[in-house]
Each structure stands twice: as C-alpha cells, then as structure tokens.
Protein backbone atom coordinates (compact mmCIF):
# COMPACT_ATOMS: atom_id res chain seq x y z
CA UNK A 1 -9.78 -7.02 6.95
CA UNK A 2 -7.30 -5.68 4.54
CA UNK A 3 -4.54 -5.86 6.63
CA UNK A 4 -5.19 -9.58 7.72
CA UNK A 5 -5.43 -10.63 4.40
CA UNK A 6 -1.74 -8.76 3.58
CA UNK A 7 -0.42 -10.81 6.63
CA UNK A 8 -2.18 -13.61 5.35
CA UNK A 9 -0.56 -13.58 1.82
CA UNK A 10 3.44 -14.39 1.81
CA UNK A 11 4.44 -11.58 -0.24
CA UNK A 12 5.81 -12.62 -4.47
CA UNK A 13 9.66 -12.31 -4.25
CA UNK A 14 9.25 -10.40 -7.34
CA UNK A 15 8.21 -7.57 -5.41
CA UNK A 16 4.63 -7.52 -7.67
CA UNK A 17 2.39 -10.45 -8.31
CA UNK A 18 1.09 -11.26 -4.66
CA UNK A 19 -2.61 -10.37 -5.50
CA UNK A 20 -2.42 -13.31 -7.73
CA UNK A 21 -2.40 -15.27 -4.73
CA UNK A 22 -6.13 -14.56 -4.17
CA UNK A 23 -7.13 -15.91 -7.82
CA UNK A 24 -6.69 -12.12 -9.07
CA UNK A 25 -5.48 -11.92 -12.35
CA UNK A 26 -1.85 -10.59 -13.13
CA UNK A 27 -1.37 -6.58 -13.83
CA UNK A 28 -2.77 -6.26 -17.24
CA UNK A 29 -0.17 -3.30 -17.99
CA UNK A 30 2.50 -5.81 -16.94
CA UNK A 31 1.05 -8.61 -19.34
CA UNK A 32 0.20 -6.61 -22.21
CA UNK A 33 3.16 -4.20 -22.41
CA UNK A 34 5.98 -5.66 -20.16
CA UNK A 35 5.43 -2.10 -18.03
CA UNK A 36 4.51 -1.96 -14.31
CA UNK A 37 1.44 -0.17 -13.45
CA UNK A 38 1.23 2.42 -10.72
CA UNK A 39 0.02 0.38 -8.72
CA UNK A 40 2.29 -2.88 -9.13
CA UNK A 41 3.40 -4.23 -6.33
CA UNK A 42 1.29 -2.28 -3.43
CA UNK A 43 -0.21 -5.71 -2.35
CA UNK A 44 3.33 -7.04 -1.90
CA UNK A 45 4.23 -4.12 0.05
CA UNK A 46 1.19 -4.11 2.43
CA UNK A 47 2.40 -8.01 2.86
CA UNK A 48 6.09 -6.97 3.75
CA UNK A 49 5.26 -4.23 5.60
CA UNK A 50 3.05 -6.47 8.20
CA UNK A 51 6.34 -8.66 8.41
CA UNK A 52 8.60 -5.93 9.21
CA UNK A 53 10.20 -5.72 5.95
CA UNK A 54 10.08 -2.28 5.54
CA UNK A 55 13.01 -2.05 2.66
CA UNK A 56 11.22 -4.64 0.74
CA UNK A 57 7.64 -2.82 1.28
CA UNK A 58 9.16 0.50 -0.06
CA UNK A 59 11.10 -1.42 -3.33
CA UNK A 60 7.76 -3.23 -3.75
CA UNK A 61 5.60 0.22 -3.73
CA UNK A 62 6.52 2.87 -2.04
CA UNK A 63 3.17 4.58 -1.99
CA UNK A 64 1.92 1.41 -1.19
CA UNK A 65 4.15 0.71 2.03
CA UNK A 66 2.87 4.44 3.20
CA UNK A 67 -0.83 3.30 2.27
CA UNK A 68 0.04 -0.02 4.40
CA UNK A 69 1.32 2.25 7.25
CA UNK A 70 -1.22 4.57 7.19
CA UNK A 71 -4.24 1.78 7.59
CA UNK A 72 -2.01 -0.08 9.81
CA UNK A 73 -2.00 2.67 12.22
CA UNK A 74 -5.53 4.48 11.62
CA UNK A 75 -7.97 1.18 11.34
CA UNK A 76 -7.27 0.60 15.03
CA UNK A 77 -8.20 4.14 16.09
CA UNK A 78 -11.49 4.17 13.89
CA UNK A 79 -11.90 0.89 15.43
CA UNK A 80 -11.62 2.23 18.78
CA UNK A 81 -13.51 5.52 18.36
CA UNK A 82 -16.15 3.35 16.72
CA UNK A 83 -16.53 0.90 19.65
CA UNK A 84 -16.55 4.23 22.22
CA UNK A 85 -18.92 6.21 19.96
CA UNK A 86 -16.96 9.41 19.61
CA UNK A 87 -13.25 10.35 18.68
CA UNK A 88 -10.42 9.17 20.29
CA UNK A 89 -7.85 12.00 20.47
CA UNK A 90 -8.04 14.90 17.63
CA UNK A 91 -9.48 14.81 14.57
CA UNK A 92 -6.85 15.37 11.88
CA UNK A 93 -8.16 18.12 9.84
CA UNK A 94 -9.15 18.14 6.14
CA UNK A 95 -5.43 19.64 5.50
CA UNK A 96 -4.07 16.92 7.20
CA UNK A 97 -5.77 14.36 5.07
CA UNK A 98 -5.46 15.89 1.97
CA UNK A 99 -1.77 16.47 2.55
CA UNK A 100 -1.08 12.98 3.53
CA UNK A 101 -3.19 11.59 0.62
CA UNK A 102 -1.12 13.98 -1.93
CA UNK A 103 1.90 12.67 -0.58
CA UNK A 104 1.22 9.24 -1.20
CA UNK A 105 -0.07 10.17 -4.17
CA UNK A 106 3.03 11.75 -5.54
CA UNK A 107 5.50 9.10 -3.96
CA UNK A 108 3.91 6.43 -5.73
CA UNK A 109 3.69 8.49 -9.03
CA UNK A 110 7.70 9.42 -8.77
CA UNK A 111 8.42 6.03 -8.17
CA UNK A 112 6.43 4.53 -11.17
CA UNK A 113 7.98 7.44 -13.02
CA UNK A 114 11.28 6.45 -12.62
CA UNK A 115 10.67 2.64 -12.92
CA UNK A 116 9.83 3.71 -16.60
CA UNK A 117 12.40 5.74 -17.12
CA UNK A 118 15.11 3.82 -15.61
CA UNK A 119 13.72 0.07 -17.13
C-alpha cells in the first residue's frame, strides 16, 4: 500500500514536503525552527525512488531511499510467502535484520547530521 501511494504522489521538487500532498501537515521542526527533521524528505524519496530517480531519492533522504528499496524489494516476497503459506527462499537471520535496520538507521542520522552542520 505504501509503495502505491509513493508512486501515486509526484514527489515536492524541494526534495521534502510531498506528505503534504495527502492533507498531512508540513514538518513541524521545519516550521517552527527552519531545521529539517530526520525524517524530512523520506516520503519524497520513496516517490523518486519508484520513478527511477535514484540521485534525487538519496538527496531527498538517504535513509529513506534505502527504506524505499528495502520495502520495494521485501513486500513482494512476504507477499509471496504469504500467498504459499511458508517462506520463499531463506530466512534472513535476526543479524541480518538488525544490521540492515542499523544501517539505515545511521545513514539517515549522518545525513541529517550534516544537513545541520553544513546549513
């Protein structure tokens, strides 16, 4: 569902702001103290990433592109292994996960870091 309703939403040329699109209100971090939240822009990248913009997904949110990627390319196997009733393929393993989710983590982290420090 997610990833339809990225498709669905032409992604804000400011590289944040496409959420508002869906009556959402703008980043409150943004509007109170002219700073982008962690999380600014990830709904613009899931949108350019479905259009094969992938340098715009990553300048958007980088974490958010990976997020984008990582649903993009998962929901269809859980999709699959839930239609069939058992696992398609292997497993990934709980170090897996937790590795992948730390490095999205930290990607989108560094990049709000140096958003702030850089203006």
């Amino acid at each position: 569902m997610l990833l339809a309703v990225a498709f669905w939403l032409p992604p804000s040329p400011l590289g944040f702001g496409t959420h508002q699109q869906l009556g959402l209100p703008p980043c409150t971090l943004l509007d109170w103290y002219g700073i982008r939240c962690p999380s600014c822009g990830m709904t613009t990248a899931w949108s350019c990433l479905l259009r094969g913009q992938i340098v715009p997904a990553l300048q958007a949110n980088a974490g958010g592109a990976m997020l984008a990627l990582t649903a993009l390319v998962g929901g269809p196997w859980l999709l699959a292994s839930g239609i069939r009733g058992r696992w398609i393929g292997k497993l990934p393993s709980d170090t897996w996960v937790i590795a992948a989710t730390l490095l999205i983590l930290v990607t989108t982290l560094t990049q709000w870091t140096l958003r702030l420090s850089l203006g």
